[in-house]
PDB file of N, CA and C in Angstrom:
ATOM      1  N   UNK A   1     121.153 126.669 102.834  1.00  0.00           N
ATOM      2  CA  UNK A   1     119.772 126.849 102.474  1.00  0.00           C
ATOM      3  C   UNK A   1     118.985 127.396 103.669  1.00  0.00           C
ATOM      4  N   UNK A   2     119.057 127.011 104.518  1.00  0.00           N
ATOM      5  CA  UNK A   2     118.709 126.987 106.284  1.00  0.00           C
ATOM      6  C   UNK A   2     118.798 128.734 106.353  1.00  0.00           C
ATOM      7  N   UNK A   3     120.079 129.248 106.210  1.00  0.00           N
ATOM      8  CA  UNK A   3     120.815 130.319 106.717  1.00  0.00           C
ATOM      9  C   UNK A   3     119.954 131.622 105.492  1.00  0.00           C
ATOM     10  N   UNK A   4     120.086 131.016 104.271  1.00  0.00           N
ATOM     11  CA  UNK A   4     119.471 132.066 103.214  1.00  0.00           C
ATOM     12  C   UNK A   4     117.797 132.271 103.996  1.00  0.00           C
ATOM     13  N   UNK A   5     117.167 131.257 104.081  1.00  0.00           N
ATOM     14  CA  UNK A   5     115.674 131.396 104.629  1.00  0.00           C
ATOM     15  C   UNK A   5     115.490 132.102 105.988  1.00  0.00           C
ATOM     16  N   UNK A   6     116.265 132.012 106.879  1.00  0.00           N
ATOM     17  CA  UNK A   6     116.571 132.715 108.059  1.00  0.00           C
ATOM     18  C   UNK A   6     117.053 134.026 107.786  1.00  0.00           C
ATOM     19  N   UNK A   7     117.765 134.276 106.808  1.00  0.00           N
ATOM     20  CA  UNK A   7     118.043 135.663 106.474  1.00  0.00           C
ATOM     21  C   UNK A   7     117.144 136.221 105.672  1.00  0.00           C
ATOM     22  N   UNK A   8     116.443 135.817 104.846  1.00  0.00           N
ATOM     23  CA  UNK A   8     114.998 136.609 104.081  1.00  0.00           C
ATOM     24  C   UNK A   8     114.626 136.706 104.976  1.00  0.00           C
ATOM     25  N   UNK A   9     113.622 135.829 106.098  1.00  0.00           N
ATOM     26  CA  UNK A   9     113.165 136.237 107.187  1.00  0.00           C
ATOM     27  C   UNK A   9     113.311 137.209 108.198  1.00  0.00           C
ATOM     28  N   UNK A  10     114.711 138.101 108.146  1.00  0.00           N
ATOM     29  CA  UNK A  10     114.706 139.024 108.375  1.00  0.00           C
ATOM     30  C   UNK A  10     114.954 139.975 107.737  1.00  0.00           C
ATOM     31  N   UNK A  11     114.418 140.257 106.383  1.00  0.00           N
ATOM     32  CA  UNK A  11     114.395 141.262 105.546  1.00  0.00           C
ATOM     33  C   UNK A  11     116.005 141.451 105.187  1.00  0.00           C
ATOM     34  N   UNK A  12     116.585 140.060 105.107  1.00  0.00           N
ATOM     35  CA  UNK A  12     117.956 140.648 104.010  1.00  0.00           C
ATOM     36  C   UNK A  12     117.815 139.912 102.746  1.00  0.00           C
ATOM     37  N   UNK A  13     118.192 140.261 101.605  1.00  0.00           N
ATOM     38  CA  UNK A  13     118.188 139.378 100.806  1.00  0.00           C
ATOM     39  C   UNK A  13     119.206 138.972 100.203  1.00  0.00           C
ATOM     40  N   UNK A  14     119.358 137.450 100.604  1.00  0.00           N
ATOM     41  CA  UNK A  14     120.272 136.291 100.586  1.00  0.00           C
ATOM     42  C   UNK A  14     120.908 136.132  99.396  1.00  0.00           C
ATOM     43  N   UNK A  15     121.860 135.052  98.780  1.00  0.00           N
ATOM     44  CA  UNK A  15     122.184 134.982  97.462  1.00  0.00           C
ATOM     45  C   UNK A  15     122.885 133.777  97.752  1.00  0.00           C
ATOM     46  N   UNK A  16     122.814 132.674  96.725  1.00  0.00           N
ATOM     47  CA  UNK A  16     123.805 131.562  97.203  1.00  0.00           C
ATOM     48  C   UNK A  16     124.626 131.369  96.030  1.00  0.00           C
ATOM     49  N   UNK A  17     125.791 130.928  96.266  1.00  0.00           N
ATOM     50  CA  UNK A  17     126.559 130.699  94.696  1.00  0.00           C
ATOM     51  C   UNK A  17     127.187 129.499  94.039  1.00  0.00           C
ATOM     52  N   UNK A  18     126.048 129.289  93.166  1.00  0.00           N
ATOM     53  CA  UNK A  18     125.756 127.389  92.849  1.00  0.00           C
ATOM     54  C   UNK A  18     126.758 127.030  92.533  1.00  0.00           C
ATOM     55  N   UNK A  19     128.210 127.934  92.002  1.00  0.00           N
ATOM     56  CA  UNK A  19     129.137 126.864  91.530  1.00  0.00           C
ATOM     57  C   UNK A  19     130.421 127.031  92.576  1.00  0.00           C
ATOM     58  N   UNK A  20     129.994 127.316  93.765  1.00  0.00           N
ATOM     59  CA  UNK A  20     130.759 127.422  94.987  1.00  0.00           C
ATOM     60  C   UNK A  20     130.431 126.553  96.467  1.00  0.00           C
ATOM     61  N   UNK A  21     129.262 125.684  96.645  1.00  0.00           N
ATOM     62  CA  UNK A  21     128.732 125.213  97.261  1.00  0.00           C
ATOM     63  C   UNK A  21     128.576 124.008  96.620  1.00  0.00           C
ATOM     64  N   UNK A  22     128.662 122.745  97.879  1.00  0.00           N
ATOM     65  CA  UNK A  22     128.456 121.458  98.026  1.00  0.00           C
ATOM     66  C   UNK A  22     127.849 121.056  98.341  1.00  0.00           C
ATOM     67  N   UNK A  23     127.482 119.788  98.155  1.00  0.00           N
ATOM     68  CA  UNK A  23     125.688 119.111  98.703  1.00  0.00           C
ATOM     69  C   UNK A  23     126.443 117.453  98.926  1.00  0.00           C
ATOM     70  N   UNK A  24     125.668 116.734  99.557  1.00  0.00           N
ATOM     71  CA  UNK A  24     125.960 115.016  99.404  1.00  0.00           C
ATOM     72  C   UNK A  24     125.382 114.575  98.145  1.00  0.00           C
ATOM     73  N   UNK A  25     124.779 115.204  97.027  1.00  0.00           N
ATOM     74  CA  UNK A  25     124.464 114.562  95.874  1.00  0.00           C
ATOM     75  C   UNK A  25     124.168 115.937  94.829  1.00  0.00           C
ATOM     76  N   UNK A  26     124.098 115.531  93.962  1.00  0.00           N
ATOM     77  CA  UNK A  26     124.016 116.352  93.002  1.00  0.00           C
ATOM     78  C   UNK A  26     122.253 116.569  92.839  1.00  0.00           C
ATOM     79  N   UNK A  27     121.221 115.515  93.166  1.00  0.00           N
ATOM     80  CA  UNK A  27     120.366 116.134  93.685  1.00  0.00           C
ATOM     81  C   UNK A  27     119.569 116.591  94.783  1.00  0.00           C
ATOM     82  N   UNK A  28     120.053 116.733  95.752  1.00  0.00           N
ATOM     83  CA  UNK A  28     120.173 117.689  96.604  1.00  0.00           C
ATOM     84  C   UNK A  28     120.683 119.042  96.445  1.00  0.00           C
ATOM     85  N   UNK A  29     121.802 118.919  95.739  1.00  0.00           N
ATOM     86  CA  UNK A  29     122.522 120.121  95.844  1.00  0.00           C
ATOM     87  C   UNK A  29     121.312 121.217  94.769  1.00  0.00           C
ATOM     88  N   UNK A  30     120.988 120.238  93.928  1.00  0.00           N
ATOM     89  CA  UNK A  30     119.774 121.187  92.704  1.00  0.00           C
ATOM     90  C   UNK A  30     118.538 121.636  93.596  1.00  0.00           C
ATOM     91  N   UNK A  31     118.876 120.572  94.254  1.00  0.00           N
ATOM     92  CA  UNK A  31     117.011 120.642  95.332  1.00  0.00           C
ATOM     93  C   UNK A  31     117.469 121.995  96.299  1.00  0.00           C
ATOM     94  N   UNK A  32     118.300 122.159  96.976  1.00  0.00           N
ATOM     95  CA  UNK A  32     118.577 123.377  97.595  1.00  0.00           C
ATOM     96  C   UNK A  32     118.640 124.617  96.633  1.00  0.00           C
ATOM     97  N   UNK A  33     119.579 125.081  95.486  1.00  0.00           N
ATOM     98  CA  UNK A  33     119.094 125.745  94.701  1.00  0.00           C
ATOM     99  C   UNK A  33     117.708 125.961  94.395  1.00  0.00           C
ATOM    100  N   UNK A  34     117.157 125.110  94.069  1.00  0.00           N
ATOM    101  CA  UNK A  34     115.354 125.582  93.436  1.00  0.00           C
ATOM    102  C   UNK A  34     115.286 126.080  94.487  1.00  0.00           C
ATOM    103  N   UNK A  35     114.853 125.379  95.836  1.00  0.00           N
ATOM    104  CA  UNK A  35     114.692 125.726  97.140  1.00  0.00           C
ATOM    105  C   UNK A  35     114.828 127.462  97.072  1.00  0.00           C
ATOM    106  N   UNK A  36     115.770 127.965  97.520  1.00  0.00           N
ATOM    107  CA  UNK A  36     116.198 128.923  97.443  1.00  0.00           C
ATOM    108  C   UNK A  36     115.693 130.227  96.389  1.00  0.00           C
ATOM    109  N   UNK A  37     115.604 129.690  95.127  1.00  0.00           N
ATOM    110  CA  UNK A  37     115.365 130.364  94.438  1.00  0.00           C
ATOM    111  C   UNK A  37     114.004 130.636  94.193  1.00  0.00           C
ATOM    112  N   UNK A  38     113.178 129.955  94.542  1.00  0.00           N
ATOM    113  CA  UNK A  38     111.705 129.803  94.804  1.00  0.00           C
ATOM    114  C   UNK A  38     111.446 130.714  96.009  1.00  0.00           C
ATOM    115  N   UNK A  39     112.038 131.080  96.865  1.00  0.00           N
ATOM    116  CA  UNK A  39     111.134 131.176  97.984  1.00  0.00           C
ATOM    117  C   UNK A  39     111.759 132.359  98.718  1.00  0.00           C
ATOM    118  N   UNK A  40     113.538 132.228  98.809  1.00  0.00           N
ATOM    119  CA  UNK A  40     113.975 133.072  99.882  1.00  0.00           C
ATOM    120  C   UNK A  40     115.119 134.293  99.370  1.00  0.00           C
ATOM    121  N   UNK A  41     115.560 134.173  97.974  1.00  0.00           N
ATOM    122  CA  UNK A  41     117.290 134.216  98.082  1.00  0.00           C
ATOM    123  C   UNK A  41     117.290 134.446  95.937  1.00  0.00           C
ATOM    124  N   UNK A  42     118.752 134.735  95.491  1.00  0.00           N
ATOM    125  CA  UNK A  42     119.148 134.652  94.512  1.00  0.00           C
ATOM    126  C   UNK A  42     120.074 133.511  94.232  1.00  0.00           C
ATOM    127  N   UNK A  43     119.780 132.652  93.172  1.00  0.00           N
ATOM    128  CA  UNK A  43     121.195 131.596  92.822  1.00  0.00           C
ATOM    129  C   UNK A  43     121.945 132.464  91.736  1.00  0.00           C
ATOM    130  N   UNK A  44     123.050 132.726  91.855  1.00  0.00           N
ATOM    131  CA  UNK A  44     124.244 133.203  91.092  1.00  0.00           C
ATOM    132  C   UNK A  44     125.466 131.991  90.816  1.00  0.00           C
ATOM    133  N   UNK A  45     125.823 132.260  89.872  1.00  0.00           N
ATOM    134  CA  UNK A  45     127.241 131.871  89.537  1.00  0.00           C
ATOM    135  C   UNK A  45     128.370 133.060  90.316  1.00  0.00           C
ATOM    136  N   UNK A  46     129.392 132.193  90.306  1.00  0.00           N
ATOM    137  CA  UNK A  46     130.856 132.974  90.860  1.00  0.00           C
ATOM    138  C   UNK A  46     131.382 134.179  89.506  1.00  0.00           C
ATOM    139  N   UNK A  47     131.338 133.519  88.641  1.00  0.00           N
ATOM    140  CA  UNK A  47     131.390 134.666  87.046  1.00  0.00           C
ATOM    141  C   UNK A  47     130.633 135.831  87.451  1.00  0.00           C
ATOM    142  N   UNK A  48     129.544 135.872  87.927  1.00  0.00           N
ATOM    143  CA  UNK A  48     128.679 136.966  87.599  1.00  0.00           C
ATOM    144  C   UNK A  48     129.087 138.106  88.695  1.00  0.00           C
ATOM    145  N   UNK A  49     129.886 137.407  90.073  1.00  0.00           N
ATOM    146  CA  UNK A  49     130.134 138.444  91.294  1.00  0.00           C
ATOM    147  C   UNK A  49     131.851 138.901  91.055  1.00  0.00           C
ATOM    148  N   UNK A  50     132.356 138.304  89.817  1.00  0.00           N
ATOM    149  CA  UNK A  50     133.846 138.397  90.011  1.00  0.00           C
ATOM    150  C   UNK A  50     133.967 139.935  88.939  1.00  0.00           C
ATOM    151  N   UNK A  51     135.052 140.754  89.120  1.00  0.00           N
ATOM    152  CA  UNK A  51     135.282 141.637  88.311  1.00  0.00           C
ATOM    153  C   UNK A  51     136.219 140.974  86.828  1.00  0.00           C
ATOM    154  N   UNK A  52     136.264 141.250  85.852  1.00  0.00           N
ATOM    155  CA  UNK A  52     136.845 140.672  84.517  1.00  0.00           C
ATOM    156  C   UNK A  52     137.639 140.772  84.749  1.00  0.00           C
ATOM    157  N   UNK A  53     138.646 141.094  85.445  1.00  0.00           N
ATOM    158  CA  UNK A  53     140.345 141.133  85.131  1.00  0.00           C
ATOM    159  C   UNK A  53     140.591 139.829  86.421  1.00  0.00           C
ATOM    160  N   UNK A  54     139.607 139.714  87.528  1.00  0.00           N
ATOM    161  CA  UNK A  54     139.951 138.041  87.671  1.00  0.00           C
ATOM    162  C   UNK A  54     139.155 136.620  87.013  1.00  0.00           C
ATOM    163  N   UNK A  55     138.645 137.112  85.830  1.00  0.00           N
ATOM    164  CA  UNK A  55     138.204 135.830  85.179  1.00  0.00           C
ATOM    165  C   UNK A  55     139.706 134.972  84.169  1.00  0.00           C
ATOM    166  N   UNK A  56     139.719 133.796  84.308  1.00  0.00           N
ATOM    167  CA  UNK A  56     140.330 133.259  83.553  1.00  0.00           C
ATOM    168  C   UNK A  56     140.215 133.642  81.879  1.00  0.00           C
ATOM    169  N   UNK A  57     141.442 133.392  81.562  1.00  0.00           N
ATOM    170  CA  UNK A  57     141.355 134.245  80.244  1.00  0.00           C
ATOM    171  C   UNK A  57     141.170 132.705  79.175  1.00  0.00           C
ATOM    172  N   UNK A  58     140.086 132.405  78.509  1.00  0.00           N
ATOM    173  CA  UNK A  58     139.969 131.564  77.410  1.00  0.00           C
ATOM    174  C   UNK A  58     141.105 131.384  76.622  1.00  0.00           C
ATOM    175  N   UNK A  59     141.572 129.753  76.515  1.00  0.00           N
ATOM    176  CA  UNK A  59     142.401 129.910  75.435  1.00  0.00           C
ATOM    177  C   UNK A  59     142.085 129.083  73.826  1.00  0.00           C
ATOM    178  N   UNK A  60     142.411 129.247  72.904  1.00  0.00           N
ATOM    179  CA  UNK A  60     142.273 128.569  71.263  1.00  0.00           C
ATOM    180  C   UNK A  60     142.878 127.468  71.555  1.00  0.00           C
ATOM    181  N   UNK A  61     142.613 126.319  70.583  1.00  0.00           N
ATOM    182  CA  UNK A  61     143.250 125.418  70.563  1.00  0.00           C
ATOM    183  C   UNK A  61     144.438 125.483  69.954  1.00  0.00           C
ATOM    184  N   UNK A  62     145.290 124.246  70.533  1.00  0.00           N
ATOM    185  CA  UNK A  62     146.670 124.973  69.279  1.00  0.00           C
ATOM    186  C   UNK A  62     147.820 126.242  69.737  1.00  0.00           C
ATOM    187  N   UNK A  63     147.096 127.115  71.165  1.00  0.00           N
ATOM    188  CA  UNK A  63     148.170 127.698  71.831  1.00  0.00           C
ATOM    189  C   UNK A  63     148.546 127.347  72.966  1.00  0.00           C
TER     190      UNK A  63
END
């Protein structure tokens, strides 16, 4: 969170990726997200930066 705000601050813009990052609680870890997303940075998922041929492929029940 520290590092994203330090990097807007110098005119880069940051991105953190909520389902790749750890916190000591689950609210904290939300509180850094908002954080972030409020003020300095983008919250993304890992899905959204991966290309489709490395996403896990869904399976039916029953196969």
């Amino acid at each position: 969170m520290t590092t994203a705000t330090d990097a807007f601050m110098r005119d880069i813009k940051p991105f953190m990726v909520a389902d790749a990052l750890a916190d000591f609680s689950r609210e904290e870890h939300l509180m850094a997200l908002n954080y972030v997303a409020g003020r300095s940075g983008r919250v993304v998922m890992t899905e959204s930066l991966l290309p489709t041929r490395f996403l896990p492929v869904k399976r039916r029940c029953g196969r």
